[in-house]
N, C-alpha and C. Protein backbone atom coordinates (compact mmCIF):
# COMPACT_ATOMS: atom_id res chain seq x y z
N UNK A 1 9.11 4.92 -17.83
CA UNK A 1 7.96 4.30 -17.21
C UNK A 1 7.99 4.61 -15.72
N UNK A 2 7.07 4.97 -15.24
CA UNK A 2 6.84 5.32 -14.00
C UNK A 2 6.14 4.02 -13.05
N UNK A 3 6.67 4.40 -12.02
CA UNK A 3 6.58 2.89 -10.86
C UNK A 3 4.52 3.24 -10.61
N UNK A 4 4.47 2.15 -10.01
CA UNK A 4 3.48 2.24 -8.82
C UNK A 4 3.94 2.26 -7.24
N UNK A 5 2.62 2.94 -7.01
CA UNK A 5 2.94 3.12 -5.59
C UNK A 5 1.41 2.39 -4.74
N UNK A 6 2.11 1.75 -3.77
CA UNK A 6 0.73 0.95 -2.69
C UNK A 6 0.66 1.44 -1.50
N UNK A 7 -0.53 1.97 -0.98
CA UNK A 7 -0.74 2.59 0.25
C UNK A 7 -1.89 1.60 0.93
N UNK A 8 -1.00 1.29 2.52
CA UNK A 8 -1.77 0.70 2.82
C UNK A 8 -2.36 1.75 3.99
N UNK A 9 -3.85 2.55 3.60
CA UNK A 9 -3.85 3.48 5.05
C UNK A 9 -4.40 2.70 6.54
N UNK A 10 -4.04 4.00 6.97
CA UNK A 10 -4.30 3.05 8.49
C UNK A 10 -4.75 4.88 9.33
N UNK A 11 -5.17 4.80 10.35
CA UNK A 11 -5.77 5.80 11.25
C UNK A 11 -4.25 6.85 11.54
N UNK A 12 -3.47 5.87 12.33
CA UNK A 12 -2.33 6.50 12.71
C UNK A 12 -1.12 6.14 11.56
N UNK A 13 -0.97 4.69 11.27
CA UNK A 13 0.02 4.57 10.62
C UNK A 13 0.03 3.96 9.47
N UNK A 14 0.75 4.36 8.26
CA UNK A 14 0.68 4.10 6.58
C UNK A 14 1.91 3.33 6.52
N UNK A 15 1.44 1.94 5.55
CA UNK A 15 2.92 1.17 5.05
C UNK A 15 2.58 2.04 3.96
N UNK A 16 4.11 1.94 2.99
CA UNK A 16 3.84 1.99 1.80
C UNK A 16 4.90 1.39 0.49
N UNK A 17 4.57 1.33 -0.56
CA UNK A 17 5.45 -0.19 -1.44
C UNK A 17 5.66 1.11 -2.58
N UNK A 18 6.33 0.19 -3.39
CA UNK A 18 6.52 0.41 -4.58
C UNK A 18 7.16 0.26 -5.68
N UNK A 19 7.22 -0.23 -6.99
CA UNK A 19 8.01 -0.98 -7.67
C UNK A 19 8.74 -0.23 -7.97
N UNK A 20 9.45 -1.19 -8.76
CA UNK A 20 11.19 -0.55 -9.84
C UNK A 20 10.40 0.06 -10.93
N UNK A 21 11.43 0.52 -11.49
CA UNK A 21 10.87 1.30 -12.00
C UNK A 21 10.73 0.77 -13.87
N UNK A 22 10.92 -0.74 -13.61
CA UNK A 22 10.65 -1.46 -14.76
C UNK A 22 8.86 -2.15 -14.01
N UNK A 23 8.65 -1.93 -13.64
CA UNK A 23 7.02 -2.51 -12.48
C UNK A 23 7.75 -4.19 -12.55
N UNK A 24 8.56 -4.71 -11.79
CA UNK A 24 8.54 -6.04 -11.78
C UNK A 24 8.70 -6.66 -10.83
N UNK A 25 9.27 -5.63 -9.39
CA UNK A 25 9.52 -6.26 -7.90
C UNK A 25 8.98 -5.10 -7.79
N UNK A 26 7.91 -5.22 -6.53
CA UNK A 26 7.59 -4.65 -4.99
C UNK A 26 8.26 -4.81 -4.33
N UNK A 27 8.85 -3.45 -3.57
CA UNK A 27 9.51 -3.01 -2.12
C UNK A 27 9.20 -2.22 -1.41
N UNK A 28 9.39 -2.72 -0.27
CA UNK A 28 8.84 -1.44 0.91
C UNK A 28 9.60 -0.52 0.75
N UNK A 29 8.62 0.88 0.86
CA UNK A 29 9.35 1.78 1.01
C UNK A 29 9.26 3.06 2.10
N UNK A 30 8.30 2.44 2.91
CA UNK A 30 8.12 3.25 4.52
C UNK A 30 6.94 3.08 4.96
N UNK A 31 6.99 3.67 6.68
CA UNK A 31 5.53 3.52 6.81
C UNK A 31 5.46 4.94 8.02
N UNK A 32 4.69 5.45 7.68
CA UNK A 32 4.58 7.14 7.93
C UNK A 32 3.77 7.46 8.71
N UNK A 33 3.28 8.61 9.56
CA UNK A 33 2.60 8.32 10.43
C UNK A 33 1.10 9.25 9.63
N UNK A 34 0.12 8.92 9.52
CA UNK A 34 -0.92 9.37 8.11
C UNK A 34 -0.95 10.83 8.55
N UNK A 35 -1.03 11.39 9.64
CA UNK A 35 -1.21 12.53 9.04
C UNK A 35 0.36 13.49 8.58
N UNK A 36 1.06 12.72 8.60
CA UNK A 36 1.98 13.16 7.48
C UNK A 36 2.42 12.38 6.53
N UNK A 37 1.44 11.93 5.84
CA UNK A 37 1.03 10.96 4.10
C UNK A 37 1.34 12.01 3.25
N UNK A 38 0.52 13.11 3.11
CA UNK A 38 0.37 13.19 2.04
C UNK A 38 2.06 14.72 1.91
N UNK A 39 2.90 14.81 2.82
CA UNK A 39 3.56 15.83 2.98
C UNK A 39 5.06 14.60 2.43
N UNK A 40 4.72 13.12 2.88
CA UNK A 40 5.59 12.34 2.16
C UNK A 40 5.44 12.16 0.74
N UNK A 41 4.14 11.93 0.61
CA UNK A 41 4.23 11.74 -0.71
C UNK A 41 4.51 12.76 -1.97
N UNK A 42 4.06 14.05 -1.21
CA UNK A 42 4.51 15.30 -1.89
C UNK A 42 6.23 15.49 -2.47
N UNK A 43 6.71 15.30 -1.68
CA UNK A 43 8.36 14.89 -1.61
C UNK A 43 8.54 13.74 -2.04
N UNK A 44 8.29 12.59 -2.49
CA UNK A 44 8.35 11.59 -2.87
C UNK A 44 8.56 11.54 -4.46
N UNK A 45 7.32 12.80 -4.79
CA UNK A 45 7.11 12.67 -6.31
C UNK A 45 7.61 14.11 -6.95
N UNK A 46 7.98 14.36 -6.03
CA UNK A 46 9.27 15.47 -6.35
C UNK A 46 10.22 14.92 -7.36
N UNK A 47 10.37 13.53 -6.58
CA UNK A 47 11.98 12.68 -7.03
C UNK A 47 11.60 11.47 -7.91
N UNK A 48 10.57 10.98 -7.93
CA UNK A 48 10.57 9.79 -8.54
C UNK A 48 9.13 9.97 -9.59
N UNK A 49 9.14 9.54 -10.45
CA UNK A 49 7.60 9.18 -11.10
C UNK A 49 6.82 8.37 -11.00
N UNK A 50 5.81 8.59 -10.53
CA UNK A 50 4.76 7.33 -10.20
C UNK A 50 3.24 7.61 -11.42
N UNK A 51 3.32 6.31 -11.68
CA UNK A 51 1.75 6.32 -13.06
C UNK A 51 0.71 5.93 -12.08
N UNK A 52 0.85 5.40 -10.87
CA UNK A 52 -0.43 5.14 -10.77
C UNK A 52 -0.11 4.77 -8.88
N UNK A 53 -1.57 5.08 -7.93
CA UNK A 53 -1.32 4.69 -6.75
C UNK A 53 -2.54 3.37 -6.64
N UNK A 54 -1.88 2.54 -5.78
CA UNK A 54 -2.55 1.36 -5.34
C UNK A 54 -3.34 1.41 -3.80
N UNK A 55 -4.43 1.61 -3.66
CA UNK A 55 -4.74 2.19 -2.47
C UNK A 55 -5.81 0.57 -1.61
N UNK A 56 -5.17 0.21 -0.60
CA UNK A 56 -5.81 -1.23 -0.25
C UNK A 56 -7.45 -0.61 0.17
N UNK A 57 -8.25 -1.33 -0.12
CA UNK A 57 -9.25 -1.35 -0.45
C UNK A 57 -9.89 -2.97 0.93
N UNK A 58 -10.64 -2.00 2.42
CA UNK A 58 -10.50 -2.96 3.04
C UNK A 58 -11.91 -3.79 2.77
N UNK A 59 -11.90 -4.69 3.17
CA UNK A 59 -12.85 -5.45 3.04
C UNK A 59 -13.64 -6.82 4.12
N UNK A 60 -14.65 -7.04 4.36
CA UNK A 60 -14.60 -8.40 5.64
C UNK A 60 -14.77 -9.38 4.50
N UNK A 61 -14.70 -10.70 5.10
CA UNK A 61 -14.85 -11.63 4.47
C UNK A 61 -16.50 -11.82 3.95
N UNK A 62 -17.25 -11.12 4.32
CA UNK A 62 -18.65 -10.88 3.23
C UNK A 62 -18.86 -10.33 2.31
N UNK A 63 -17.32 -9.82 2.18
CA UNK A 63 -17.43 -8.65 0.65
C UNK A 63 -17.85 -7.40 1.15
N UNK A 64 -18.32 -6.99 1.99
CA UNK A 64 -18.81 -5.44 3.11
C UNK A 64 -17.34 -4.81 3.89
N UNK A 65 -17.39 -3.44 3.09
CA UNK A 65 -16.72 -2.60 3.32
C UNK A 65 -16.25 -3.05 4.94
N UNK A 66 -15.21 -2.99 5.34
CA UNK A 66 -14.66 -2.65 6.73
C UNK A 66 -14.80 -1.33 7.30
N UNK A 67 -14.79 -1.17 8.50
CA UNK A 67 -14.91 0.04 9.69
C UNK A 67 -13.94 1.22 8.76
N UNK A 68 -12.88 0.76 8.31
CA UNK A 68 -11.73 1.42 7.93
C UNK A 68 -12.13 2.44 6.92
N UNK A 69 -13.48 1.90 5.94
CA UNK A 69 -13.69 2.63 4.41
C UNK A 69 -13.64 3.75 4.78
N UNK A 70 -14.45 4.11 6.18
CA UNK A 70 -14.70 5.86 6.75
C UNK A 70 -13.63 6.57 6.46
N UNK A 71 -12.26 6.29 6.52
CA UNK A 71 -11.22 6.96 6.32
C UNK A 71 -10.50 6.74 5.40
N UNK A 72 -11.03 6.09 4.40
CA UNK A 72 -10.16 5.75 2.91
C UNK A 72 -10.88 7.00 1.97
N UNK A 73 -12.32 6.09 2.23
CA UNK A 73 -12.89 7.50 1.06
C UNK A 73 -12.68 8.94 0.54
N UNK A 74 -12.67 9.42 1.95
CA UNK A 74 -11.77 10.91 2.01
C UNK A 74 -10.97 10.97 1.38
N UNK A 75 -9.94 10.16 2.29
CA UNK A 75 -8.20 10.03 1.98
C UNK A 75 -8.09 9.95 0.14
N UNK A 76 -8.62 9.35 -0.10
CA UNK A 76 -8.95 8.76 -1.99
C UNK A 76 -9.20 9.99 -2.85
N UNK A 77 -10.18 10.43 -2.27
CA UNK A 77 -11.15 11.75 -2.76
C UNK A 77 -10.08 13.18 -2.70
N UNK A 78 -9.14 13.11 -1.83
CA UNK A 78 -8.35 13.81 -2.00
C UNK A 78 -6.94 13.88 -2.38
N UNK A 79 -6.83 12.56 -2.55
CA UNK A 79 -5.30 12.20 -3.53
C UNK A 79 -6.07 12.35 -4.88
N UNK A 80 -6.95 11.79 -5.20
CA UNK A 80 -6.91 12.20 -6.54
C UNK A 80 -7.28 13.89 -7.05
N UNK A 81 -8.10 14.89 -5.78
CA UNK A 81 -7.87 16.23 -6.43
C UNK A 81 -6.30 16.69 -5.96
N UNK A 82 -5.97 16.11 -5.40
CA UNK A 82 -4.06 16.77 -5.53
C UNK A 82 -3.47 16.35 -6.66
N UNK A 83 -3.61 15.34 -7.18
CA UNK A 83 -2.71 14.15 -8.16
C UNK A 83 -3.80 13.82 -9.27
N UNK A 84 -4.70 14.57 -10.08
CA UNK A 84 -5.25 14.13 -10.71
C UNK A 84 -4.84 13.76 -11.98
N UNK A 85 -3.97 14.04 -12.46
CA UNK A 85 -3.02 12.88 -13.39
C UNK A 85 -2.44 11.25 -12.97
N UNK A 86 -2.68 11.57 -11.95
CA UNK A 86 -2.37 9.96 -11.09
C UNK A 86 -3.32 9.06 -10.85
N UNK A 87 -3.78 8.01 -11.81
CA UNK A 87 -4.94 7.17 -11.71
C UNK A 87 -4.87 6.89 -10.20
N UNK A 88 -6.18 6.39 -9.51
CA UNK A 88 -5.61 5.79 -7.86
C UNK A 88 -6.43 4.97 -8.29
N UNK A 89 -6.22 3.51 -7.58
CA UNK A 89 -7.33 2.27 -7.90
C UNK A 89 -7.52 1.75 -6.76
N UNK A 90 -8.31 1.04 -6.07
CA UNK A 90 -8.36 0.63 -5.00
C UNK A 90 -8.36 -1.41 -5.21
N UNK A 91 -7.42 -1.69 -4.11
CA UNK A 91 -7.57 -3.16 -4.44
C UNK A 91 -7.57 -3.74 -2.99
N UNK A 92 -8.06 -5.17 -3.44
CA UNK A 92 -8.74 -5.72 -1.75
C UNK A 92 -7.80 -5.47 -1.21
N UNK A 93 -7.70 -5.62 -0.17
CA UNK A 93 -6.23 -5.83 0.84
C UNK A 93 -6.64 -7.01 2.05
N UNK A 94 -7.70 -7.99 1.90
CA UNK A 94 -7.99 -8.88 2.84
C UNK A 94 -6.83 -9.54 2.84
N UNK A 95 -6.31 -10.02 4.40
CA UNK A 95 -5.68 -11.05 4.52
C UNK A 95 -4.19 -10.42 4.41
N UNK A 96 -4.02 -9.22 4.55
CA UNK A 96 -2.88 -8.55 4.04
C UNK A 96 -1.79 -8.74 5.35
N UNK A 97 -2.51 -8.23 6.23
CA UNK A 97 -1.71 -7.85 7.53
C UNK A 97 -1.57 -9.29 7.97
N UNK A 98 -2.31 -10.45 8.49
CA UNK A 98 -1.40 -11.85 8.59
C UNK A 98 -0.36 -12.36 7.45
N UNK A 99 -0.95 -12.33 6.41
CA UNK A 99 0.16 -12.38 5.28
C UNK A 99 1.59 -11.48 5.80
N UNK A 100 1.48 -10.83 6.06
CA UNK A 100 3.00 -10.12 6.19
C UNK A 100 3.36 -10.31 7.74
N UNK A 101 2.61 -10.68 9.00
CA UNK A 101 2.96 -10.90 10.13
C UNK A 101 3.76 -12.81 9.95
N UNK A 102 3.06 -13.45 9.18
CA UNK A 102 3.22 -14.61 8.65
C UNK A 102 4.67 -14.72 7.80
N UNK A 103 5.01 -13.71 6.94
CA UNK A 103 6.06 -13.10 6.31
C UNK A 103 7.30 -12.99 6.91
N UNK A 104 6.90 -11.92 7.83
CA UNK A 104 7.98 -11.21 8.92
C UNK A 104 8.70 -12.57 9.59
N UNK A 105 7.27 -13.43 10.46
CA UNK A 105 7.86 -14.76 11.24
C UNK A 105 8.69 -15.73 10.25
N UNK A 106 8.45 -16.00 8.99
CA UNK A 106 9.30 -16.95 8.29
C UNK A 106 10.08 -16.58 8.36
N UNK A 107 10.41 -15.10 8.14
CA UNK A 107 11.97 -14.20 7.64
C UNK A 107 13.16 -14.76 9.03
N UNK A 108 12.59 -14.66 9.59
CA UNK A 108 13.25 -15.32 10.97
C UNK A 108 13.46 -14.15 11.93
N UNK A 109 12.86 -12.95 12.25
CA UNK A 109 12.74 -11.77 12.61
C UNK A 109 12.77 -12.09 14.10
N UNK A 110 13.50 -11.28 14.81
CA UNK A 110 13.62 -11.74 16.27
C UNK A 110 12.06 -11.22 16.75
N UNK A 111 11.89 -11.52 18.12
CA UNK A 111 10.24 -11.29 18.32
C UNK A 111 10.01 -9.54 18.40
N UNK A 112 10.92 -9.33 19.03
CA UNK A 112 10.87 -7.44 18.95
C UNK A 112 10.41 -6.71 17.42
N UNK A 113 10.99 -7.58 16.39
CA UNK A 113 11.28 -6.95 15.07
C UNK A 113 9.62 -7.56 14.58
N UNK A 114 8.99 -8.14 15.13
CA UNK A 114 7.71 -9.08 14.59
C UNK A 114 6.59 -8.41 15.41
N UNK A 115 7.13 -7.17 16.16
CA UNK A 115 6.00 -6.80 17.21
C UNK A 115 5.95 -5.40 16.42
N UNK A 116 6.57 -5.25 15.59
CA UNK A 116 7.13 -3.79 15.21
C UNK A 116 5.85 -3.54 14.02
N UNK A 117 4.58 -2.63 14.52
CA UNK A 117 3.54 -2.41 13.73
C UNK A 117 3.67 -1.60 12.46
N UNK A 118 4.72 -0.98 12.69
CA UNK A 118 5.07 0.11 11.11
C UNK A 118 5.89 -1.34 10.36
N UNK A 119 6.36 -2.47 10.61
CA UNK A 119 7.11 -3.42 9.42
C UNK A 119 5.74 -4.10 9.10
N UNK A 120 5.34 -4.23 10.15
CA UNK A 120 3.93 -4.84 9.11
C UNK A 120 3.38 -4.13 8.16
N UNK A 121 3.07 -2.90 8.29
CA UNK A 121 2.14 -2.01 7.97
C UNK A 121 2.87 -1.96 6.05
N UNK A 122 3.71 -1.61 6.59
CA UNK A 122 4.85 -1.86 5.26
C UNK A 122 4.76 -3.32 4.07
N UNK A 123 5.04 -4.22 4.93
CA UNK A 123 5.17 -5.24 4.08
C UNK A 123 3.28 -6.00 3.90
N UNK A 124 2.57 -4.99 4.34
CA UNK A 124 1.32 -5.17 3.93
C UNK A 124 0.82 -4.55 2.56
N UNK A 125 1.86 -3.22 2.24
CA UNK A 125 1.67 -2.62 1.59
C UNK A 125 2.01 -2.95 0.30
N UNK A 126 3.42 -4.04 0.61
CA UNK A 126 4.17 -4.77 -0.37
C UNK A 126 3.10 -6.11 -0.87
N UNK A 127 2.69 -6.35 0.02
CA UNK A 127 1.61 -7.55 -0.35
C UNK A 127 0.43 -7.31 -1.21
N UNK A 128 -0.17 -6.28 -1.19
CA UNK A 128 -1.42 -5.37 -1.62
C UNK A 128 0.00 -4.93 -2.89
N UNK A 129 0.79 -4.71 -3.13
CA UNK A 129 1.26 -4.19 -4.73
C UNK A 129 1.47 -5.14 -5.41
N UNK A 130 2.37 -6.75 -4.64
CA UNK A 130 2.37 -8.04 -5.51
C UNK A 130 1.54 -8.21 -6.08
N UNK A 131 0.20 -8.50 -5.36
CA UNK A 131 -0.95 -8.54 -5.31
C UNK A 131 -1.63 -8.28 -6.52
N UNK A 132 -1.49 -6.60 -6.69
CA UNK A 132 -1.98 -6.13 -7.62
C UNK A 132 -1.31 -6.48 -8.97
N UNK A 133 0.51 -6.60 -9.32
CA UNK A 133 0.93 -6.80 -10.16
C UNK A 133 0.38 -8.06 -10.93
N UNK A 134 0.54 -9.11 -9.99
CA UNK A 134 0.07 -10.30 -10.68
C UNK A 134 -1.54 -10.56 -10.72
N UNK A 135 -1.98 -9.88 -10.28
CA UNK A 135 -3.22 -9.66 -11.22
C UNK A 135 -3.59 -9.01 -12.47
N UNK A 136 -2.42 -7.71 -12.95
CA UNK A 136 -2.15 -7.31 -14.39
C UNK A 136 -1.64 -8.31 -15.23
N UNK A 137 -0.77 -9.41 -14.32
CA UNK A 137 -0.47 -10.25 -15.17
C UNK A 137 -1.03 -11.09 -15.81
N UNK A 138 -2.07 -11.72 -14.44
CA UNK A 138 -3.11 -12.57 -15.51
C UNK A 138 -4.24 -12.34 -16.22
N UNK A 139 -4.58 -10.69 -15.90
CA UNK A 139 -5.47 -9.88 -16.95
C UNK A 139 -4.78 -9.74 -18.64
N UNK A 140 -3.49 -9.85 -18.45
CA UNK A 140 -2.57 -10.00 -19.71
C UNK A 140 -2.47 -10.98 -21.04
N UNK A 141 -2.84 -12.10 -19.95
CA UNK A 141 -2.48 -13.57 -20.37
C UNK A 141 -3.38 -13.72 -21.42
């Protein structure tokens, strides 16, 4: 069984997650600088198998695409002609980045380590794959 993988994109910088390879914990597993995404992920799946990518899907609180879609769509449009055996799905990602700045501060992270925009970016990415898991779960139920 092959993991998932969660991309959270960003202009300059990409978190990104991904489960065990039983799909049952999300972990970060970097955050890259995008225009070398897709040269990681190339090497990535060299080594590991992935069934499917999780791509955050931004959104405002009206349900209307965010500023951000401009650079997902592409980005989307062309992971799947590189990887077209690789379903890509897109899922909200509202609320992602306080969720994990919120995260980071519980963890007890000194303030340097809480200013650090690639750990967010990351454990945003982890949030957007929980996210997604337990929503297979209760599509299951």
């Amino acid at each position: 069984m092959g993991r998932f993988l969660a991309i959270d994109y960003g202009t300059k910088r990409t978190g990104l997650a991904v489960t065990d390879s039983l799909r049952i914990i999300a972990n970060g597993l970097a955050t890259v600088p995008t225009h070398t995404l897709l040269d990681y992920l190339k090497k990535y799946l060299e080594k590991e198998e992935v069934d499917r990518f999780i791509v955050g899907l931004p959104k405002q609180m009206n349900n209307e695409y965010s500023e951000n879609m401009k650079h997902i769509r592409p980005f989307v449009k062309k992971l799947r002609a590189i990887y077209p055996q690789i379903p890509v799905e897109l899922y909200d990602e509202r609320f992602t980045s306080s969720l994990a700045q919120r995260t980071i501060l519980e963890a007890g992270l000194k303030k340097k380590d809480r200013q650090n925009k690639a750990l967010v970016d990351e454990v945003s990415a982890v949030i957007i794959l929980q996210s997604y898991m337990e929503s297979l779960r209760l599509q299951n139920k």
